[in-house]
N, C-alpha and C. Protein backbone atom coordinates (compact mmCIF):
# COMPACT_ATOMS: atom_id res chain seq x y z
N UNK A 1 8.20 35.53 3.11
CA UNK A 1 8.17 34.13 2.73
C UNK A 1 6.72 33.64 2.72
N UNK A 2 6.34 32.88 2.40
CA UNK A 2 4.95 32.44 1.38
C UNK A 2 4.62 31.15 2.74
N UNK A 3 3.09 31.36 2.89
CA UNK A 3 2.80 30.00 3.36
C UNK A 3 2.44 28.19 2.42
N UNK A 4 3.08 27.34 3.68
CA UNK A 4 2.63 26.00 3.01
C UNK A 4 0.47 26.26 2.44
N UNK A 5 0.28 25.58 1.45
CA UNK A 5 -0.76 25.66 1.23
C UNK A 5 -1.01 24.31 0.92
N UNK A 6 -2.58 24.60 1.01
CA UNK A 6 -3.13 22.89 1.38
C UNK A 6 -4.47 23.26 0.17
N UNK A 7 -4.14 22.42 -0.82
CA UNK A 7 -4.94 22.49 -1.68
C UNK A 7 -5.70 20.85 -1.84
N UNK A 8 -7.31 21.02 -2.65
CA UNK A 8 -7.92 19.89 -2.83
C UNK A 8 -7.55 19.65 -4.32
N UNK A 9 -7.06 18.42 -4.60
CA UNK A 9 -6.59 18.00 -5.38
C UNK A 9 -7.71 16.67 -6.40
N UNK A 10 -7.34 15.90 -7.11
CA UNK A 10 -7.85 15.07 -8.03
C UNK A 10 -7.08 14.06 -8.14
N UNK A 11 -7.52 12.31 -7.79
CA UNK A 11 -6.66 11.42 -8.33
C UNK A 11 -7.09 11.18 -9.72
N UNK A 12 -7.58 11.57 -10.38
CA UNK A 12 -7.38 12.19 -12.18
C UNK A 12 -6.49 12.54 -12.62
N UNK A 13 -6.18 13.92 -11.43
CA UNK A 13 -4.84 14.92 -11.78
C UNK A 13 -3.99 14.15 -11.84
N UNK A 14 -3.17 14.17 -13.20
CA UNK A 14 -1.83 13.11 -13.51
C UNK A 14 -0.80 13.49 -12.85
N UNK A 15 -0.20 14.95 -13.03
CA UNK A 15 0.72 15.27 -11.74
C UNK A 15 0.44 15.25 -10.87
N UNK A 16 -0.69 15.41 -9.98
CA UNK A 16 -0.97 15.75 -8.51
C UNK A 16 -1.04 14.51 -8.08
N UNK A 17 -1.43 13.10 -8.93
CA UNK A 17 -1.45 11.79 -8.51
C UNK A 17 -0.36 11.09 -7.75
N UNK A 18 0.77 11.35 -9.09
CA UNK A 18 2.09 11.19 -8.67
C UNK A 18 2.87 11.70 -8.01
N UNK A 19 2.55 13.02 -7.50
CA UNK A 19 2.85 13.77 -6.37
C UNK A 19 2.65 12.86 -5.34
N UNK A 20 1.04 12.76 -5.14
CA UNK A 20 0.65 11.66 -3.75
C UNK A 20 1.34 10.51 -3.91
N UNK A 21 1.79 9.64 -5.00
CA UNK A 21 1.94 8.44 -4.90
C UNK A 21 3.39 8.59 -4.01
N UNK A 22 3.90 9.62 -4.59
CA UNK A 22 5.62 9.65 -4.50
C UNK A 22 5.77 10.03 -2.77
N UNK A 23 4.80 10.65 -2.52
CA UNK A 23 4.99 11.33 -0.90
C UNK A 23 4.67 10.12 -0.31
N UNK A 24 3.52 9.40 -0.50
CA UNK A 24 2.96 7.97 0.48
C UNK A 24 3.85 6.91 0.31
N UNK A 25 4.62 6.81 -0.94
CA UNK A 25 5.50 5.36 -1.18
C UNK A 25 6.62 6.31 -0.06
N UNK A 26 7.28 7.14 0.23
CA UNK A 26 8.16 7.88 0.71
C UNK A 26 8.20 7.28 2.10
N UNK A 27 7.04 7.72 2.75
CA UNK A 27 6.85 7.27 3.79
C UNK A 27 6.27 6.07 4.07
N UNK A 28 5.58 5.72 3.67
CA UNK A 28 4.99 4.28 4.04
C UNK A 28 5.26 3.45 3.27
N UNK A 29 6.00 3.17 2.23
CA UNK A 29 6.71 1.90 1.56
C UNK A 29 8.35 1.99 1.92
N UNK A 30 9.04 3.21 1.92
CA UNK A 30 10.52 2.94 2.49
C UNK A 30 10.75 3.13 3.92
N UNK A 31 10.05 4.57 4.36
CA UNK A 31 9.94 4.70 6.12
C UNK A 31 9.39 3.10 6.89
N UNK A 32 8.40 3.26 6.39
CA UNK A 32 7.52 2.32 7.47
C UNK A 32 7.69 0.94 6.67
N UNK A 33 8.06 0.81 5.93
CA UNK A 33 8.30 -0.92 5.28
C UNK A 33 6.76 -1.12 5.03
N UNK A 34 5.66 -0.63 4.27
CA UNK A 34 4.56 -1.29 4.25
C UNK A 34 4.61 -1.52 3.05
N UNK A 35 3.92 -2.90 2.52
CA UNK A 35 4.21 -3.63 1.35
C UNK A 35 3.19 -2.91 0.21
N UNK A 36 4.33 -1.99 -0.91
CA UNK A 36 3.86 -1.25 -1.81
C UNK A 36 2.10 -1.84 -2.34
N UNK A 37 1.79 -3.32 -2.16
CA UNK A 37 1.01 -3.33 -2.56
C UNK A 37 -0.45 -3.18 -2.04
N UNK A 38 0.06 -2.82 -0.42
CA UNK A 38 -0.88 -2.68 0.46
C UNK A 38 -1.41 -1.00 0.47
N UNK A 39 -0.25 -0.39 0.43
CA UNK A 39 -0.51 0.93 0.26
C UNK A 39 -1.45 1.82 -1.06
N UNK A 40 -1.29 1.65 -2.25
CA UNK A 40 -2.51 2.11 -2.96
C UNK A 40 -3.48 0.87 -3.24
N UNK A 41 -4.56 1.38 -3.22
CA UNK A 41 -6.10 0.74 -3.12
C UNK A 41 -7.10 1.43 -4.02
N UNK A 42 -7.42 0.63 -4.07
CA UNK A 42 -9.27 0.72 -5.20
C UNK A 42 -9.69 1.95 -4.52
N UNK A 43 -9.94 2.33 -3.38
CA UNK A 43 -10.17 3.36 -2.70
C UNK A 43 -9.79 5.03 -3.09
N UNK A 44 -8.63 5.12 -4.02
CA UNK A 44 -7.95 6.46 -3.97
C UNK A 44 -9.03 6.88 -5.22
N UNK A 45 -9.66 6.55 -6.21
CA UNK A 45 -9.99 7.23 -7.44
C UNK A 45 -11.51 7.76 -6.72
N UNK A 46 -11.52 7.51 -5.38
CA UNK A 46 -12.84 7.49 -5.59
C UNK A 46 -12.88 9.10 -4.19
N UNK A 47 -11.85 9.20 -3.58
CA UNK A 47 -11.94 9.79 -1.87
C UNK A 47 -11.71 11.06 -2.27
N UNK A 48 -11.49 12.05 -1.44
CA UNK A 48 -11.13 13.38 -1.69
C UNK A 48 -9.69 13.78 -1.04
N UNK A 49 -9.03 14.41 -2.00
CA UNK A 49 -7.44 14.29 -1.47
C UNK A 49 -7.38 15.89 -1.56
N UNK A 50 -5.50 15.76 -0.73
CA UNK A 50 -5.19 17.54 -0.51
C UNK A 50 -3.81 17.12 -0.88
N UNK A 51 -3.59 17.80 -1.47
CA UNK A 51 -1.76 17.88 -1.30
C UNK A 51 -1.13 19.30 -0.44
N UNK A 52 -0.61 19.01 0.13
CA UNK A 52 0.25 20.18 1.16
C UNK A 52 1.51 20.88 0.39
N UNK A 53 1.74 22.21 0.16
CA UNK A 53 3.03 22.20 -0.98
C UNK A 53 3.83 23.50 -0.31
N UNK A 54 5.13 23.29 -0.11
CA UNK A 54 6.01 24.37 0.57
C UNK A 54 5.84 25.49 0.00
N UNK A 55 6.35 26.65 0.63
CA UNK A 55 6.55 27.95 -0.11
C UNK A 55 7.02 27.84 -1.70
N UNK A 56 7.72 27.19 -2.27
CA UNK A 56 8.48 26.82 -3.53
C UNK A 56 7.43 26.04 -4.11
N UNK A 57 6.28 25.67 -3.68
CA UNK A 57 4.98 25.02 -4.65
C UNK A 57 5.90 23.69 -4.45
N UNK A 58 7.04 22.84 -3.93
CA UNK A 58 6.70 21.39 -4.09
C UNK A 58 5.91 20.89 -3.00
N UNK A 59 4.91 19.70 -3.73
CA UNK A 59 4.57 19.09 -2.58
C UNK A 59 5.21 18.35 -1.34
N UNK A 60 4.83 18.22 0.08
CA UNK A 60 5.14 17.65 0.82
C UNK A 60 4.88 16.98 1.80
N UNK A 61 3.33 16.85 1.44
CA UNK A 61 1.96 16.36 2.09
C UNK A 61 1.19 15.96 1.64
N UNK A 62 0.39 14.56 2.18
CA UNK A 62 -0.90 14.38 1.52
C UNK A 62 -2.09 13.84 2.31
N UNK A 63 -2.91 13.66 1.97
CA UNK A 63 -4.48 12.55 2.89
C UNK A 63 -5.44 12.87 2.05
N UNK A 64 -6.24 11.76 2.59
CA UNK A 64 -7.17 11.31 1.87
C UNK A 64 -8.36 10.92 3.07
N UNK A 65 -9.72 11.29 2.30
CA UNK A 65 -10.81 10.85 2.80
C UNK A 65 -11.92 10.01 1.86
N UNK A 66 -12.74 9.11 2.19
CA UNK A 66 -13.20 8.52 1.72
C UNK A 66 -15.04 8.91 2.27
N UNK A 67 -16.01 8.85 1.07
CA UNK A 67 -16.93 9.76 1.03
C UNK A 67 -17.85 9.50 2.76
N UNK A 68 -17.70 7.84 2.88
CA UNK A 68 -17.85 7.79 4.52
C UNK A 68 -17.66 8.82 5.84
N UNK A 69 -16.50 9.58 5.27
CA UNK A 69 -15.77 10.29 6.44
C UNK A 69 -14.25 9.17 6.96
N UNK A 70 -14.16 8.59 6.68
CA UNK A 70 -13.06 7.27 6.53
C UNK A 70 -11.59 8.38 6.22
N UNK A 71 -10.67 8.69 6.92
CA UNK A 71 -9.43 10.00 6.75
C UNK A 71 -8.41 8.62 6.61
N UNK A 72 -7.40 8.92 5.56
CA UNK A 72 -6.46 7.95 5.62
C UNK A 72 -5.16 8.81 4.80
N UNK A 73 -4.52 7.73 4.66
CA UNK A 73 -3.18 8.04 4.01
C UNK A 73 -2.22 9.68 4.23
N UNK A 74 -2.77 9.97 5.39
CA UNK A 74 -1.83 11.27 5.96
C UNK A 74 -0.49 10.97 6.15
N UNK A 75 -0.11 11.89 5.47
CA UNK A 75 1.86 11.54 5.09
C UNK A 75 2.00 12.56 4.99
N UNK A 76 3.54 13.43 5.68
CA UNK A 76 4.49 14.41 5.60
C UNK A 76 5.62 14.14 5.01
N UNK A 77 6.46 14.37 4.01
CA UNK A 77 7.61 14.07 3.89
C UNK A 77 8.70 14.20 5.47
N UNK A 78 9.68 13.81 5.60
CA UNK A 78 10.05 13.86 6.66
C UNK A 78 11.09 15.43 7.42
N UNK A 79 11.50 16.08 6.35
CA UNK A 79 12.05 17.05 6.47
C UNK A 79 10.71 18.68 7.00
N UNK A 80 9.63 17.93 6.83
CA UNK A 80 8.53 18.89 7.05
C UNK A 80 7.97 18.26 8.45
N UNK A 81 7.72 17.63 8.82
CA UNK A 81 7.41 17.27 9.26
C UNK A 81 7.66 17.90 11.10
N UNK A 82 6.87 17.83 11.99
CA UNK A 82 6.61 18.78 13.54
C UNK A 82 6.20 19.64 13.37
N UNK A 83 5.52 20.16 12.08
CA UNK A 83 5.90 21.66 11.21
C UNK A 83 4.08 22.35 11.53
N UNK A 84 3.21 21.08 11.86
CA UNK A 84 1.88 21.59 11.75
C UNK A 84 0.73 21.28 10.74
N UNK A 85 1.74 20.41 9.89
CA UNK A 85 1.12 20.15 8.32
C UNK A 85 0.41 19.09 8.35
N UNK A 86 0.82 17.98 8.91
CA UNK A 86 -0.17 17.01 9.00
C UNK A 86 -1.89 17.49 9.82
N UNK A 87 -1.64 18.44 10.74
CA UNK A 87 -2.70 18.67 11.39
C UNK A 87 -3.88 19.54 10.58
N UNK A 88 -2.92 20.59 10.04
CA UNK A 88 -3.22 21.23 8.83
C UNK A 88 -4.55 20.37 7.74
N UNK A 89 -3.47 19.49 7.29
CA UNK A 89 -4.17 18.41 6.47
C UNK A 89 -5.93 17.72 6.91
N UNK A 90 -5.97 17.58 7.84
CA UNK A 90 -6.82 16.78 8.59
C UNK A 90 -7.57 17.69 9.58
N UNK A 91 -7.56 19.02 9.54
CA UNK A 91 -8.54 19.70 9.97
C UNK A 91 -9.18 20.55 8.68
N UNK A 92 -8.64 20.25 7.38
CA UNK A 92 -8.85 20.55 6.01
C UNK A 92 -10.07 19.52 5.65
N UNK A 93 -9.47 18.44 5.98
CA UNK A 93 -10.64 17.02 5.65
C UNK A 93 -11.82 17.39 6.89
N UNK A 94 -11.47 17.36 7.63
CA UNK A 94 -13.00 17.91 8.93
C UNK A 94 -13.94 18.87 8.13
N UNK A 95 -13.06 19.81 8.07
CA UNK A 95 -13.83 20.96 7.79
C UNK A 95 -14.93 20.49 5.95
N UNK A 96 -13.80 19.52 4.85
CA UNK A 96 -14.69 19.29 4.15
C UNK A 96 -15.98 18.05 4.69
N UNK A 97 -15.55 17.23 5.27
CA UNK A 97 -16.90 16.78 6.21
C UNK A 97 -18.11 17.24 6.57
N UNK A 98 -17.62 18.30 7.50
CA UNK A 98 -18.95 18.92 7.95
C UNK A 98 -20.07 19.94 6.85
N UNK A 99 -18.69 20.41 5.63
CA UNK A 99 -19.85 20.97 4.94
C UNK A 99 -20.72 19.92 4.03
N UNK A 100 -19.94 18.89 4.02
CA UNK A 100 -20.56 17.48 3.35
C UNK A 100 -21.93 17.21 4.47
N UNK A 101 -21.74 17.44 5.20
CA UNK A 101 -23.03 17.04 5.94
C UNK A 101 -22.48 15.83 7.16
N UNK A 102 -21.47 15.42 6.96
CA UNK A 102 -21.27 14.15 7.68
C UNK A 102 -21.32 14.26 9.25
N UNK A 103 -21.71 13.25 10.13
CA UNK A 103 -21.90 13.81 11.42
C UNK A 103 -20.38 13.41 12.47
N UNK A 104 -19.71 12.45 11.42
CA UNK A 104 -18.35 12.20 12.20
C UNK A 104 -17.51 11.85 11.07
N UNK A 105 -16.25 12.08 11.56
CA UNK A 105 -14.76 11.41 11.03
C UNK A 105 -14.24 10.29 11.45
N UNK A 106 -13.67 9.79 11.25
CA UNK A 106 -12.89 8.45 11.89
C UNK A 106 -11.37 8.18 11.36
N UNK A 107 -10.71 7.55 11.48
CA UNK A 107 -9.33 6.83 11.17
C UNK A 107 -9.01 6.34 11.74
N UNK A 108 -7.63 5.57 11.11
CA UNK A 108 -7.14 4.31 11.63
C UNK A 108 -5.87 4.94 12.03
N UNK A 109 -5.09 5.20 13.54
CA UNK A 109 -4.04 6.16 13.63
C UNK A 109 -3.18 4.70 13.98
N UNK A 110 -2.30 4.70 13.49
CA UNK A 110 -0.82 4.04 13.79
C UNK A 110 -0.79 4.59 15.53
N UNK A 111 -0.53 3.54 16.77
CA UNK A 111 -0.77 3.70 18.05
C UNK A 111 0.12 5.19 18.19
N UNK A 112 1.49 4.78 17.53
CA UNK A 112 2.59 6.28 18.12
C UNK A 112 1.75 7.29 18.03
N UNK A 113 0.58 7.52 16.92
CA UNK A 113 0.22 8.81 16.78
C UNK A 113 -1.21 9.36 17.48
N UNK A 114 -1.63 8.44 18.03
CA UNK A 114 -2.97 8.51 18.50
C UNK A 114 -2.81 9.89 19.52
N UNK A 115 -1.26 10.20 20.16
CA UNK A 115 -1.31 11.76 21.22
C UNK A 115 -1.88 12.73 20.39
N UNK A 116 -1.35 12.67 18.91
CA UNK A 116 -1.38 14.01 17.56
C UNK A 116 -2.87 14.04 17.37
N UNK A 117 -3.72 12.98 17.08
CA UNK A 117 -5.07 13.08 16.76
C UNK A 117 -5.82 13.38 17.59
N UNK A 118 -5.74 12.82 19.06
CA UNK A 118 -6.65 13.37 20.48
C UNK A 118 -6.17 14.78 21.00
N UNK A 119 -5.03 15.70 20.49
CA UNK A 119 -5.04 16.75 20.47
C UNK A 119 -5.85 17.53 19.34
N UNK A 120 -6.34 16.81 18.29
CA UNK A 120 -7.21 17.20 17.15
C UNK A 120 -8.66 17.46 17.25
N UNK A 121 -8.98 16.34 18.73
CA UNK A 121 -10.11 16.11 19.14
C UNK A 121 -11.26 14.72 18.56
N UNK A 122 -10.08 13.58 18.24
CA UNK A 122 -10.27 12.10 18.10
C UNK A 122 -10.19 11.41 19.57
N UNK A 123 -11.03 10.66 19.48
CA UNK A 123 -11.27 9.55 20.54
C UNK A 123 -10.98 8.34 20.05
N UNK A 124 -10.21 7.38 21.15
CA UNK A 124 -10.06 5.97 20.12
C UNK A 124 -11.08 5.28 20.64
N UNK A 125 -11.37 4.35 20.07
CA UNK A 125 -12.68 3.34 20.07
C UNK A 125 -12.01 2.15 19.76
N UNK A 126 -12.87 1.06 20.05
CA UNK A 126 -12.45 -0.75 19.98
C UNK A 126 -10.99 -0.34 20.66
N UNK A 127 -10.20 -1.95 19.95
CA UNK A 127 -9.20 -2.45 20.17
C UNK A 127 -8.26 -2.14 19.55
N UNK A 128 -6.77 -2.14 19.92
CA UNK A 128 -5.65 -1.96 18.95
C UNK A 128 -5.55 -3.42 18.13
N UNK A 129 -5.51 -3.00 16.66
CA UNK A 129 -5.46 -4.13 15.47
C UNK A 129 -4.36 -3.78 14.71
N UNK A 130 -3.34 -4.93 13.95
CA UNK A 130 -2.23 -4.93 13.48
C UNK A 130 -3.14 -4.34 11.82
N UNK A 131 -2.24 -3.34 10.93
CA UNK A 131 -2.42 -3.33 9.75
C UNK A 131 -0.90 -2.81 8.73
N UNK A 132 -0.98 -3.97 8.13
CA UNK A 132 0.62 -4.06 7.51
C UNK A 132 1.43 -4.03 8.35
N UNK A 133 1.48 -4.76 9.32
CA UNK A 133 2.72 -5.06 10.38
C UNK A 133 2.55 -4.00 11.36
N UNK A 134 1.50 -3.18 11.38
CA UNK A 134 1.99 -2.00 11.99
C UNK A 134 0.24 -2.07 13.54
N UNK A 135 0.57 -1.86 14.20
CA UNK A 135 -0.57 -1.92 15.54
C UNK A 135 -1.25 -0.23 15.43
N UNK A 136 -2.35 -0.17 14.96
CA UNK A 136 -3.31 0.53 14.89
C UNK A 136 -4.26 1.05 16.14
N UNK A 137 -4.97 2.12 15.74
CA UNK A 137 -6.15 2.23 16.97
C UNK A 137 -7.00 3.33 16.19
N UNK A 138 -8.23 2.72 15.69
CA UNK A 138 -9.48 3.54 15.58
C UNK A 138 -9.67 4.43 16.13
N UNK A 139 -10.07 5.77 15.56
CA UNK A 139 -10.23 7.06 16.40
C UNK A 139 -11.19 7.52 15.62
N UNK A 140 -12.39 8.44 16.25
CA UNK A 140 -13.47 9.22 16.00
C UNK A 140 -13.48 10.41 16.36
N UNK A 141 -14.12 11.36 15.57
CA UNK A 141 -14.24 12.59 16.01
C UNK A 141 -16.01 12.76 15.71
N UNK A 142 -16.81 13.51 16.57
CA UNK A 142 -17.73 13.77 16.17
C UNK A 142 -18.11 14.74 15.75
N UNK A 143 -18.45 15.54 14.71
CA UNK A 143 -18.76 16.67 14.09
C UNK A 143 -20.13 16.85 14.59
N UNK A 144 -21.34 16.33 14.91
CA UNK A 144 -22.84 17.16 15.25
C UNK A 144 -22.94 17.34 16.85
């Protein structure tokens, strides 16, 4: 049996777009109730994305980084999900970081998940802040 693969993708790419759109509205417009219009942003044409895709090539994963080092929109479909893929995802974005030169990562982790990212080797910083209804906490990683 074939491994999940984590490829860098293009929000150009017309299928691979709608791949991401369809995995992030999945989870964060019907899972999490966040208001479709909050979820895509001016931000996506510009960041570097991965799509995650099962043995069978569908996708079932996605994230995004923004040229800052700024990691966002990490989504598993839910049937994949405990599986390793999200971590997968986001040590994919590190690793393009550091050859970018950047000296840290950051994101905005939804509080439930902040255990998953400080096992990644994120630290949270400031305060917990509400975004789309949802209570947040800034996390850093330092790459130098």
């Amino acid at each position: 049996m074939s491994e999940i693969r984590i490829e860098r993708t293009s929000w150009a790419n017309e299928v691979e777009r709608e791949a991401m759109i369809g995995i992030r509205h999945e989870v964060f417009v019907v899972e999490q109730e966040v208001p479709v219009e909050l979820e895509l942003d001016a931000a996506d044409p510009e960041c570097r994305h991965l799509l995650a895709f099962d043995p069978g090539g569908t996708p079932i994963g996605t994230a995004r980084m923004q040229a800052d080092g700024h990691i966002g929109r990490i989504a598993v479909v839910r049937p994949w999900r405990k599986r390793g893929i999200g971590a997968q995802l986001v040590e994919a974005l590190v690793a393009a970081a550091r050859e970018s030169g950047l000296d840290s990562v950051d994101l905005d982790s939804q509080v439930h998940a902040t255990g998953f990212y400080q096992k990644l080797g994120f630290e949270a910083r400031g305060d917990v802040f509400m975004d789309a209804g949802i209570p947040h906490q800034n996390m850093l990683l330092r790459l130098a």
